[in-house]
C-alpha atoms as a PDB file:
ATOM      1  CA  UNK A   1      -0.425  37.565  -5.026  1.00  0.00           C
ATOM      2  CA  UNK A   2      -2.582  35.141  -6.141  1.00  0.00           C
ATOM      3  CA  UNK A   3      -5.494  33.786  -4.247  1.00  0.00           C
ATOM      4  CA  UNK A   4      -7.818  30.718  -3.961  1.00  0.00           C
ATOM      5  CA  UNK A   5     -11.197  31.708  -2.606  1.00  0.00           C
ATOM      6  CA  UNK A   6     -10.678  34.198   0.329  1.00  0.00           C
ATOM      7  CA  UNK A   7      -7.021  32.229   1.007  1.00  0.00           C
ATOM      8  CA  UNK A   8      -3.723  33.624  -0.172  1.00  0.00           C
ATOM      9  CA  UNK A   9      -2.057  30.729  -2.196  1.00  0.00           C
ATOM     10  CA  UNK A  10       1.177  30.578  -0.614  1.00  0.00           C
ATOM     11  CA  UNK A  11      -0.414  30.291   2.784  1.00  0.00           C
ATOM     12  CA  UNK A  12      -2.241  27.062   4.764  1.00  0.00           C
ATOM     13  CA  UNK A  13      -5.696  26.095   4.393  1.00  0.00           C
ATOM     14  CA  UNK A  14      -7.571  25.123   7.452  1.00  0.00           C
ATOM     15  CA  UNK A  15     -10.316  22.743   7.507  1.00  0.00           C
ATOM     16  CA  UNK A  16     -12.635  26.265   8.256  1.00  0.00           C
ATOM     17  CA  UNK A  17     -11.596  27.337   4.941  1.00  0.00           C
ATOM     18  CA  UNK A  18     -13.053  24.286   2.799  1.00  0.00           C
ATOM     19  CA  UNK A  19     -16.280  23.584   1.928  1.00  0.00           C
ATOM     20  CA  UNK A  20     -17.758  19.884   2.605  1.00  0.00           C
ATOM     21  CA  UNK A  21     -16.489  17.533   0.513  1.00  0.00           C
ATOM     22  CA  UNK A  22     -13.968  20.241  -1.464  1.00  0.00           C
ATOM     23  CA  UNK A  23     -11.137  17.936  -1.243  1.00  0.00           C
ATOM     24  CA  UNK A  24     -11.093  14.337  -2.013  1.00  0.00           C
ATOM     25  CA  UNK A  25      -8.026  11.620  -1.835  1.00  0.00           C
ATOM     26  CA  UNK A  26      -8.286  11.845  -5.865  1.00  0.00           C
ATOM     27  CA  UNK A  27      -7.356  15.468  -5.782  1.00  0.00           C
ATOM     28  CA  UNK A  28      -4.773  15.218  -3.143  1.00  0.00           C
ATOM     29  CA  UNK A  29      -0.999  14.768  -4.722  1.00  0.00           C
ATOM     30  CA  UNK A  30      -0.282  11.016  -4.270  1.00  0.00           C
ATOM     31  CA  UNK A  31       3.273  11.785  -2.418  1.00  0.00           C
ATOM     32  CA  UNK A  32       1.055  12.907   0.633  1.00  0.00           C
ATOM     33  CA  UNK A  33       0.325   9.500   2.534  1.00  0.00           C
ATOM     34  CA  UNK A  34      -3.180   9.420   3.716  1.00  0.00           C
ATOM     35  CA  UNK A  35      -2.695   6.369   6.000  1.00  0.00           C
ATOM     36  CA  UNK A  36      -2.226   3.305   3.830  1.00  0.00           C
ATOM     37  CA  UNK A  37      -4.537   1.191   2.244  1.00  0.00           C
ATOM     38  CA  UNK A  38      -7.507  -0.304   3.731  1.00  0.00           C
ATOM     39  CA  UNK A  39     -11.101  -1.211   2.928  1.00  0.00           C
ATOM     40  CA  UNK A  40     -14.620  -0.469   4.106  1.00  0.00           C
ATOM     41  CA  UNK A  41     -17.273   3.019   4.624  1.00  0.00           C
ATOM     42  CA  UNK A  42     -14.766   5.079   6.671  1.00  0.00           C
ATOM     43  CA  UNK A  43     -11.525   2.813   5.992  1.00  0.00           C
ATOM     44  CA  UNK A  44     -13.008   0.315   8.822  1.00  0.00           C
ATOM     45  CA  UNK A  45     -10.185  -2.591   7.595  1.00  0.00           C
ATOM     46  CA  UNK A  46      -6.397  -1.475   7.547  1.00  0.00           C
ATOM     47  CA  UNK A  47      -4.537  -3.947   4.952  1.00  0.00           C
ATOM     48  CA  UNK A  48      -0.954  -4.570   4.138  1.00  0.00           C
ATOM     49  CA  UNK A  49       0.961  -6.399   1.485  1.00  0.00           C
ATOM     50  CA  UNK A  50       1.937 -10.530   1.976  1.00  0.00           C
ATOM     51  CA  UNK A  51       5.269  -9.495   0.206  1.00  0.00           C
ATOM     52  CA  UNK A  52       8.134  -7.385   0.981  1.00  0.00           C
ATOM     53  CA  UNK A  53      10.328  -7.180  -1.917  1.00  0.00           C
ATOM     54  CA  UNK A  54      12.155  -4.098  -1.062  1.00  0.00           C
ATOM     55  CA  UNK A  55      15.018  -3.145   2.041  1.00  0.00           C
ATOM     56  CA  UNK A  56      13.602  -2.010   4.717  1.00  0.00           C
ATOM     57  CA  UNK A  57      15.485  -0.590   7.942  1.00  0.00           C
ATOM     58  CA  UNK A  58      13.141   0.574  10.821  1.00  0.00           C
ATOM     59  CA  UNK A  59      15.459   3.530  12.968  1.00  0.00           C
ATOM     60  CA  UNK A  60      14.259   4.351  16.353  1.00  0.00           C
ATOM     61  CA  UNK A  61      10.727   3.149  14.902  1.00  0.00           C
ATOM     62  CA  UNK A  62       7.906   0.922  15.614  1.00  0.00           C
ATOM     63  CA  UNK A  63       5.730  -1.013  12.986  1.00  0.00           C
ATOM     64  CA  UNK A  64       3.477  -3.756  12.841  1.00  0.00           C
ATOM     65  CA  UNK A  65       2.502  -5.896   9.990  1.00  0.00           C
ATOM     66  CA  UNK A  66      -0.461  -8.559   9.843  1.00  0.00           C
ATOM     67  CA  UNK A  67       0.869 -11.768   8.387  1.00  0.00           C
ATOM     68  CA  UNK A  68       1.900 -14.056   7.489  1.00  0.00           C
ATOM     69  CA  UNK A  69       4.297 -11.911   5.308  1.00  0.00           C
ATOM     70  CA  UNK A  70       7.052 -13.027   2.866  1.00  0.00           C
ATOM     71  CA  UNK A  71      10.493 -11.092   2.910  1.00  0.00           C
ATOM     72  CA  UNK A  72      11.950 -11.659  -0.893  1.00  0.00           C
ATOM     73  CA  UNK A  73      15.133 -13.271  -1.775  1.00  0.00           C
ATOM     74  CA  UNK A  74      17.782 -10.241  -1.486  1.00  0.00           C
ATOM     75  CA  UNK A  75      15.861  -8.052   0.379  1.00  0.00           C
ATOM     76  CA  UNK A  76      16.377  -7.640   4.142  1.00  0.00           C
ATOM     77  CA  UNK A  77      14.190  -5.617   7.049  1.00  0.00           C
ATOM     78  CA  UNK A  78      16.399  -4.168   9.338  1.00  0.00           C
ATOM     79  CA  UNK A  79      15.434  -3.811  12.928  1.00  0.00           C
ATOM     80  CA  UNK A  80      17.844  -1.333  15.072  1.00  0.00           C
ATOM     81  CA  UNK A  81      17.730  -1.651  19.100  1.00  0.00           C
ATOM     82  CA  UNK A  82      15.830   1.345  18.937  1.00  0.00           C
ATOM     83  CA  UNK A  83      13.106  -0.401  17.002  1.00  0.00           C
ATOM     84  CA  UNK A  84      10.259  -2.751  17.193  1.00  0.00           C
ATOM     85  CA  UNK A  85       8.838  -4.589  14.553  1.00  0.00           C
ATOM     86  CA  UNK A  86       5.448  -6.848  15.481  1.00  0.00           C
ATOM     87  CA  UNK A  87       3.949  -9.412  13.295  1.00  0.00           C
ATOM     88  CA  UNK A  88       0.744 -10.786  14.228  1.00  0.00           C
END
């Protein structure tokens, strides 16, 4: 079985198992989210997009979104009664 240091590579790597600064959001796939986008030493400033141009349907969710925000001709958000969606 193949291994990556002192870690088998089929098994989970614990922050114990990593040297500082080993891993990096450039060498992390980019299907893993890491949080969203945002600015600043430490990501300090979440940010968001002005446009959604895409369906959305929140399901037993909650979301927020700093505006204001444009929803695109032909696209819809859909908010169940499960769901909250805040704008501010």
């Amino acid at each position: 079985m193949p291994y990556i240091g002192n870690v088998n590579a089929y098994e989970s790597v614990g922050t114990s198992d990593l040297e500082d600064g080993s891993v990096t959001a450039a060498k992390i796939n980019s299907a893993v989210a890491l949080g969203g986008p945002s600015l600043g030493t430490n990501s300090v400033i979440r940010t968001n997009a002005k446009v959604i141009a895409e369906n959305i349907t929140f399901s037993n969710q909650n979301g927020m979104t700093i505006g204001p925000i444009t929803v695109n001709s032909g696209y819809t958000v859909t908010v169940d009664s499960g769901s909250t969606w805040v704008i501010l």
